[in-house]
Structures are given as structure tokens and as C-alpha cells.
Protein backbone atom coordinates (compact mmCIF):
# COMPACT_ATOMS: atom_id res chain seq x y z
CA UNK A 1 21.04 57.47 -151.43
CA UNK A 2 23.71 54.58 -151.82
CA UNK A 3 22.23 52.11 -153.71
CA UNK A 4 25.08 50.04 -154.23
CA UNK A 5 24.70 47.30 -152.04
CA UNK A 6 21.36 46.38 -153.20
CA UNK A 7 22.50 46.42 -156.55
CA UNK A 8 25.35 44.20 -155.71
CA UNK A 9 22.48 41.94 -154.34
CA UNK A 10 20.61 41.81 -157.52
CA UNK A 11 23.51 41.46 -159.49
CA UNK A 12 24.24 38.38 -157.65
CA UNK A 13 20.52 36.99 -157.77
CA UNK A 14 20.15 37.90 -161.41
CA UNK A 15 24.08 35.70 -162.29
CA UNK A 16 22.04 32.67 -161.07
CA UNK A 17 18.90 32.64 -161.50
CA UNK A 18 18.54 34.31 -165.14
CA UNK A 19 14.96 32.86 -165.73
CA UNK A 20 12.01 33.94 -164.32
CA UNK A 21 12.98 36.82 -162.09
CA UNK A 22 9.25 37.62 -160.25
CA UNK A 23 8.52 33.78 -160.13
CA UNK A 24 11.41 33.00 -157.92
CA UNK A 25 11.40 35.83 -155.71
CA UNK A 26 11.05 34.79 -152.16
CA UNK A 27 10.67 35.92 -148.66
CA UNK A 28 14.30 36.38 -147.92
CA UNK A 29 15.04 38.04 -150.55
CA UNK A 30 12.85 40.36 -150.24
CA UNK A 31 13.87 40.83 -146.68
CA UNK A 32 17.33 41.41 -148.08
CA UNK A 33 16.28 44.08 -150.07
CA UNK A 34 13.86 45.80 -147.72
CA UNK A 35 16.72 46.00 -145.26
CA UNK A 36 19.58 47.20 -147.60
CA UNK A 37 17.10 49.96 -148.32
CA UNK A 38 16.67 50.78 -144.87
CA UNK A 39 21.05 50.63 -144.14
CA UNK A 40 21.77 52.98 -146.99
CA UNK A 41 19.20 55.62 -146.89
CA UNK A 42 19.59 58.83 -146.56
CA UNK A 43 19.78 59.87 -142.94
CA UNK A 44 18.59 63.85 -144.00
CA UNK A 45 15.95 62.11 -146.36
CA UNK A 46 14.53 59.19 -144.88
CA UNK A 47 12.27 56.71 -146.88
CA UNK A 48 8.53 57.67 -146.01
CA UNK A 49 6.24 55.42 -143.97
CA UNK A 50 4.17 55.56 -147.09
CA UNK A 51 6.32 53.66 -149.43
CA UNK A 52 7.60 51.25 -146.62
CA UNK A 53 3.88 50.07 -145.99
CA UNK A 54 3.52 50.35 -149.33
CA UNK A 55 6.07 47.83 -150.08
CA UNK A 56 5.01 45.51 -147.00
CA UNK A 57 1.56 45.37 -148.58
CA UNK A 58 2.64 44.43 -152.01
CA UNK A 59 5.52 41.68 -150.15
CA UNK A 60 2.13 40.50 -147.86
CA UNK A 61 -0.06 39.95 -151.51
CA UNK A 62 2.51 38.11 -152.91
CA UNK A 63 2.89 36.02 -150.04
CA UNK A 64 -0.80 35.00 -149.89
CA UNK A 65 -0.47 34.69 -154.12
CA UNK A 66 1.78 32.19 -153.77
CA UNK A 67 -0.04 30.39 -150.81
CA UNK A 68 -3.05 30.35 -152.73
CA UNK A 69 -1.31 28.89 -156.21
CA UNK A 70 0.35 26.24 -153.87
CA UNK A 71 -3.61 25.14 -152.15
CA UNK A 72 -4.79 25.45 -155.69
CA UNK A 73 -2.24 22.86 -156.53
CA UNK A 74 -2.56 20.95 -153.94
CA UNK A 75 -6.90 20.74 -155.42
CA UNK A 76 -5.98 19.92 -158.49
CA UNK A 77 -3.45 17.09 -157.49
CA UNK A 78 -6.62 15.86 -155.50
CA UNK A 79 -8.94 16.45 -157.95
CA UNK A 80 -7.02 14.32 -160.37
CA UNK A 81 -6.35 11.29 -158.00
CA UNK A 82 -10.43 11.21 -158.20
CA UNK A 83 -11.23 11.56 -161.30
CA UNK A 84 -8.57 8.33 -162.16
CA UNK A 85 -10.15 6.53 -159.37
CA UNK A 86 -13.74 7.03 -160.53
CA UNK A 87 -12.87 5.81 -164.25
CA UNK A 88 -10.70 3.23 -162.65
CA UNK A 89 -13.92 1.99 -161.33
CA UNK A 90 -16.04 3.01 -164.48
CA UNK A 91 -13.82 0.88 -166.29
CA UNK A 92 -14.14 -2.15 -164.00
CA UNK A 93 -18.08 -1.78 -163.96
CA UNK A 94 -18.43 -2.06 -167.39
CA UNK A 95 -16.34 -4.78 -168.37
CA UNK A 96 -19.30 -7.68 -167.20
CA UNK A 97 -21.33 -9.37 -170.20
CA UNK A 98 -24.93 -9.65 -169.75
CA UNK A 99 -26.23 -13.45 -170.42
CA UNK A 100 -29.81 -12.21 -170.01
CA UNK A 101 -32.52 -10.46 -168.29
CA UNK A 102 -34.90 -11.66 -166.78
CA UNK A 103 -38.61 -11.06 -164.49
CA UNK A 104 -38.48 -13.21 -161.49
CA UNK A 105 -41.12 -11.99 -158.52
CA UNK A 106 -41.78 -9.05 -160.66
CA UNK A 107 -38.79 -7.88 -159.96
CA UNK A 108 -36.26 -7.70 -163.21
CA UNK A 109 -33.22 -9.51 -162.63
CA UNK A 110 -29.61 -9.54 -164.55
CA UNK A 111 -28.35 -12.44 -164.51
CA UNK A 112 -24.41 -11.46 -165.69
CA UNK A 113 -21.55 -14.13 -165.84
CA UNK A 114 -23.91 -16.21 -164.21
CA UNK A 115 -24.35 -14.66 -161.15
CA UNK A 116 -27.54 -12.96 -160.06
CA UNK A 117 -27.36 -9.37 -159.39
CA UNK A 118 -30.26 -7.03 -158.83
């Protein structure tokens, strides 16, 4: 089996991107591969059914690994935008002085910056 062409590919892949190999393989790539495997194979050998599912199985888990990293991002990103707004408004609650409490009615009042809040 002539593998050169696919190892032409990778040679070219690896020459630019150097770091993190598995993290920035994509789609096309992949594609690229798959089909360069499927152009130089063997014609009295042919690759199994087996492995080619195989393969498609392991390309459709990494797709739906990286969809799921990019919705848990997405969650956090939320996540965080609430959190700042609730102590953005934490902060601004507690910032009032208390002149003094008091029972009016028989109902206990706060009287704060001399306004009357319940």
C-alpha cells in the first residue's frame, strides 16, 4: 500500500502546525486523510469495512468532543457574566448605612440614608 501521499500530507500539517497535533485536528483534515487512504490502497487488498467504520466512529466522537467542549464553554462564559452581575449587585446592596431601626405599626422599619425602606 502507497502511503506516500498521506505522508506528504502530514508532513505538510506537522511543518506548520508543530504544537498540539490532536488539538488542532479538524474535519477536513481528516477527510483528507480518510480519502488518501482510500486512493492508494491496495486494489488486491482492500481496507476492510471494519477499520473504515472503525475510523468513522472514532472521527464522529471527536466531532461531538469538540461540540461538547465548545457548549461547555459557551456555560461557563455564561456562568461567569452571572456570577459578576450578582456581586455587582451584592456590592451595590451593601454599600447603604443604617441611621436606625425602628417599630412603627408593629412593623420594624429601617430607616437608611433617610429614606424609609421596609
Amino acid at each position: 500500500m502507497d502511503v506516500s501521499e498521506v505522508q506528504g500530507k502530514y508532513k505538510e500539517y506537522s511543518a506548520e502546525k508543530k504544537n498540539d497535533f490532536a488539538s488542532n485536528m479538524d474535519k477536513d483534515m481528516f477527510l483528507e486523510l480518510l480519502v488518501a487512504q482510500m486512493r492508494n490502497q491496495d486494489p488486491l487488498n482492500p481496507m476492510e469495512d471494519r477499520e473504515f467504520i472503525a475510523q468513522m466512529a472514532q472521527f464522529s466522537s471527536l466531532e461531538q468532543m469538540q461540540n461538547l467542549n465548545s457548549g461547555l464553554d459557551s456555560f461557563k462564559e455564561e456562568v461567569m457574566e452571572q456570577i459578576q452581575h450578582m456581586n455587582n449587585n451584592m456590592v451595590l446592596s451593601q454599600t447603604n448605612i443604617v441611621d436606625k431601626i425602628a417599630l412603627l405599626n408593629t412593623t420594624v422599619e429601617q430607616i437608611i440614608n433617610a429614606y424609609n425602606n421596609e
